[in-house]
N, C-alpha and C. Protein backbone atom coordinates (compact mmCIF):
# COMPACT_ATOMS: atom_id res chain seq x y z
N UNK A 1 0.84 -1.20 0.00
CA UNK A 1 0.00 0.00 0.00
C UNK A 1 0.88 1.26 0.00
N UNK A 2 0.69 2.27 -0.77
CA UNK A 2 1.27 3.61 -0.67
C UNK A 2 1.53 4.33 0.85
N UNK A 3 2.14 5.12 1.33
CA UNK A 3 1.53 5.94 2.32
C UNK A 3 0.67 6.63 2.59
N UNK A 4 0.00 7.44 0.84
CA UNK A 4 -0.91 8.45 1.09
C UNK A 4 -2.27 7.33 1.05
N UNK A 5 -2.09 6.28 1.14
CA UNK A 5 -3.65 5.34 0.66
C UNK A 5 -3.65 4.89 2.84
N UNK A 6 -2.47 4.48 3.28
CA UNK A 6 -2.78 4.52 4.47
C UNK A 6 -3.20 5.45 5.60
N UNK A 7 -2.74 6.77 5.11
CA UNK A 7 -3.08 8.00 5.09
C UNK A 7 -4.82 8.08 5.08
N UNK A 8 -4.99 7.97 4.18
CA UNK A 8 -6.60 8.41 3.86
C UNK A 8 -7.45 7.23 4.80
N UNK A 9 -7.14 6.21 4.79
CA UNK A 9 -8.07 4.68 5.37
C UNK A 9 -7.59 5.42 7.00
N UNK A 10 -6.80 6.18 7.56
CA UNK A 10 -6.83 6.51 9.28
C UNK A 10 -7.31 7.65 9.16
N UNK A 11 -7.55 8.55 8.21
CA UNK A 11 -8.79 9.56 8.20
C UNK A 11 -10.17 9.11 8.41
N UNK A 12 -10.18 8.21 7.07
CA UNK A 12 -11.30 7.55 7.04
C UNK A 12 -12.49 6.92 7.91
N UNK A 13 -11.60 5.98 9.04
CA UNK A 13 -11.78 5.57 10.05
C UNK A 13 -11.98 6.61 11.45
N UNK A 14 -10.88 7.11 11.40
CA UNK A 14 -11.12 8.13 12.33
C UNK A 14 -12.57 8.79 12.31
N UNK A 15 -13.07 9.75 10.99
CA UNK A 15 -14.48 10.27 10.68
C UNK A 15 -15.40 9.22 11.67
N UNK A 16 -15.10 8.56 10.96
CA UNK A 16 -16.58 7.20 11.38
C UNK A 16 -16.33 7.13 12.83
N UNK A 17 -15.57 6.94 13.67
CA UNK A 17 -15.60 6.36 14.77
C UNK A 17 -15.87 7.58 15.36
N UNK A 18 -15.58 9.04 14.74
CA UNK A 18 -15.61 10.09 15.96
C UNK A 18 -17.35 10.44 15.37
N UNK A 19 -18.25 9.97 14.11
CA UNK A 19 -19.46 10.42 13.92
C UNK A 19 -20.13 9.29 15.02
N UNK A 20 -20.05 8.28 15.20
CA UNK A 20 -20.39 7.23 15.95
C UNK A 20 -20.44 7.23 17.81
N UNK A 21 -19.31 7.65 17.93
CA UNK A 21 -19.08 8.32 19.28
C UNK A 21 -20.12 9.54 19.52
N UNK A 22 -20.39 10.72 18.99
CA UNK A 22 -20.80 11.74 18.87
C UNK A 22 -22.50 11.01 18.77
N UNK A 23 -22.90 10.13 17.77
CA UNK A 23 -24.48 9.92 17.75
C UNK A 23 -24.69 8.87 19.26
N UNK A 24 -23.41 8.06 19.80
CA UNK A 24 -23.59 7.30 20.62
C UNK A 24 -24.15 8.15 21.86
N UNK A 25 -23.26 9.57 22.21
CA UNK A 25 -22.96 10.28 22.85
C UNK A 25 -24.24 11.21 23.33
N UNK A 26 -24.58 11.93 21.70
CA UNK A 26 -25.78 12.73 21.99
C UNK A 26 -27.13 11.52 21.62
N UNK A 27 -27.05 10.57 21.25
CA UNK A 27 -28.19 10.63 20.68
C UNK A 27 -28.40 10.64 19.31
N UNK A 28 -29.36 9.87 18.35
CA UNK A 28 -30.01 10.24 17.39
C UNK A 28 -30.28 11.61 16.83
N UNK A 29 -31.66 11.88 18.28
CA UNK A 29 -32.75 12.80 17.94
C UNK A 29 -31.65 13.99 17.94
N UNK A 30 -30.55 14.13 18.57
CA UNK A 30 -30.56 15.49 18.64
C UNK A 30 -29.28 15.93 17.21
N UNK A 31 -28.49 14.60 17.37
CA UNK A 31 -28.20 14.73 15.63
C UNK A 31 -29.11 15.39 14.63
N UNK A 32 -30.41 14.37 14.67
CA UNK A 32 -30.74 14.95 13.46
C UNK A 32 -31.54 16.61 13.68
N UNK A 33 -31.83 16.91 14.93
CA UNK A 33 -32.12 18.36 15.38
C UNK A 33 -30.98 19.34 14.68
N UNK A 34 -30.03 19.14 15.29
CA UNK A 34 -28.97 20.04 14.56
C UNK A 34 -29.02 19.63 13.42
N UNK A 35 -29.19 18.98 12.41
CA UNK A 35 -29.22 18.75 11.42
C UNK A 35 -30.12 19.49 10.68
N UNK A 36 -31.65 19.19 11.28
CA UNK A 36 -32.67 20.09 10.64
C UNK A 36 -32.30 21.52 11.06
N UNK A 37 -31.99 22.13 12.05
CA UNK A 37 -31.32 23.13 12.58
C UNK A 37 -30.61 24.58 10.98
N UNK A 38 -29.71 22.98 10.73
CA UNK A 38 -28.54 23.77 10.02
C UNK A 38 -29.53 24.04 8.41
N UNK A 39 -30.32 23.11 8.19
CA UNK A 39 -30.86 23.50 6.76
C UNK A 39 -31.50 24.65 7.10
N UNK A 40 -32.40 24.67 8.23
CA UNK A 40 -33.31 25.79 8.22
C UNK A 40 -32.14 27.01 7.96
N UNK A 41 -31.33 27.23 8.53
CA UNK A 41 -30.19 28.16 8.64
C UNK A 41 -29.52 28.59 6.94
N UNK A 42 -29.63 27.63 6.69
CA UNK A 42 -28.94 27.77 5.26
C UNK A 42 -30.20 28.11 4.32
N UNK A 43 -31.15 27.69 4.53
CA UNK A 43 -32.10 27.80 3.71
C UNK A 43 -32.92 29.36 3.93
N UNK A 44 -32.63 30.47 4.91
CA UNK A 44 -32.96 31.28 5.47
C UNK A 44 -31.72 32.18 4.49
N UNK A 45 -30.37 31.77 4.88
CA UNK A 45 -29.45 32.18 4.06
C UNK A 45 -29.41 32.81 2.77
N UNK A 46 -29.73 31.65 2.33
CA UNK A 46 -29.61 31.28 0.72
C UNK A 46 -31.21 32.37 0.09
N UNK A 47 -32.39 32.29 1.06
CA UNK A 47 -33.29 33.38 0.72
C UNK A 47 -33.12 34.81 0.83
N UNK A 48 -31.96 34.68 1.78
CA UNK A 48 -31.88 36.54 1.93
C UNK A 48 -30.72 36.79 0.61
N UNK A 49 -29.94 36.35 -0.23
CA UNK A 49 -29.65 36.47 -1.32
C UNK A 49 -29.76 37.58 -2.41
């Protein structure tokens, strides 16, 4: 394997385990709260344009 390919697979992994930790952590519901959160935000955004 290259370095930059082992490189990317401990990014890779890393993401996942720290999104996993974080939904373990808070919760689902409040994931997807901030989630709906951030569209409303952007979508408020994107209207004042």
């Amino acid at each position: 394997m290259v370095r930059s390919e082992v490189r990317t697979y401990r990014v890779m992994w890393f993401l996942a385990g720290a999104v996993t930790m974080a939904v373990y952590l808070l919760g689902p519901h409040a994931i997807a709260r901030n989630a709906y959160d951030a569209a409303d935000r952007v979508s408020l955004w994107v209207a004042s344009l």
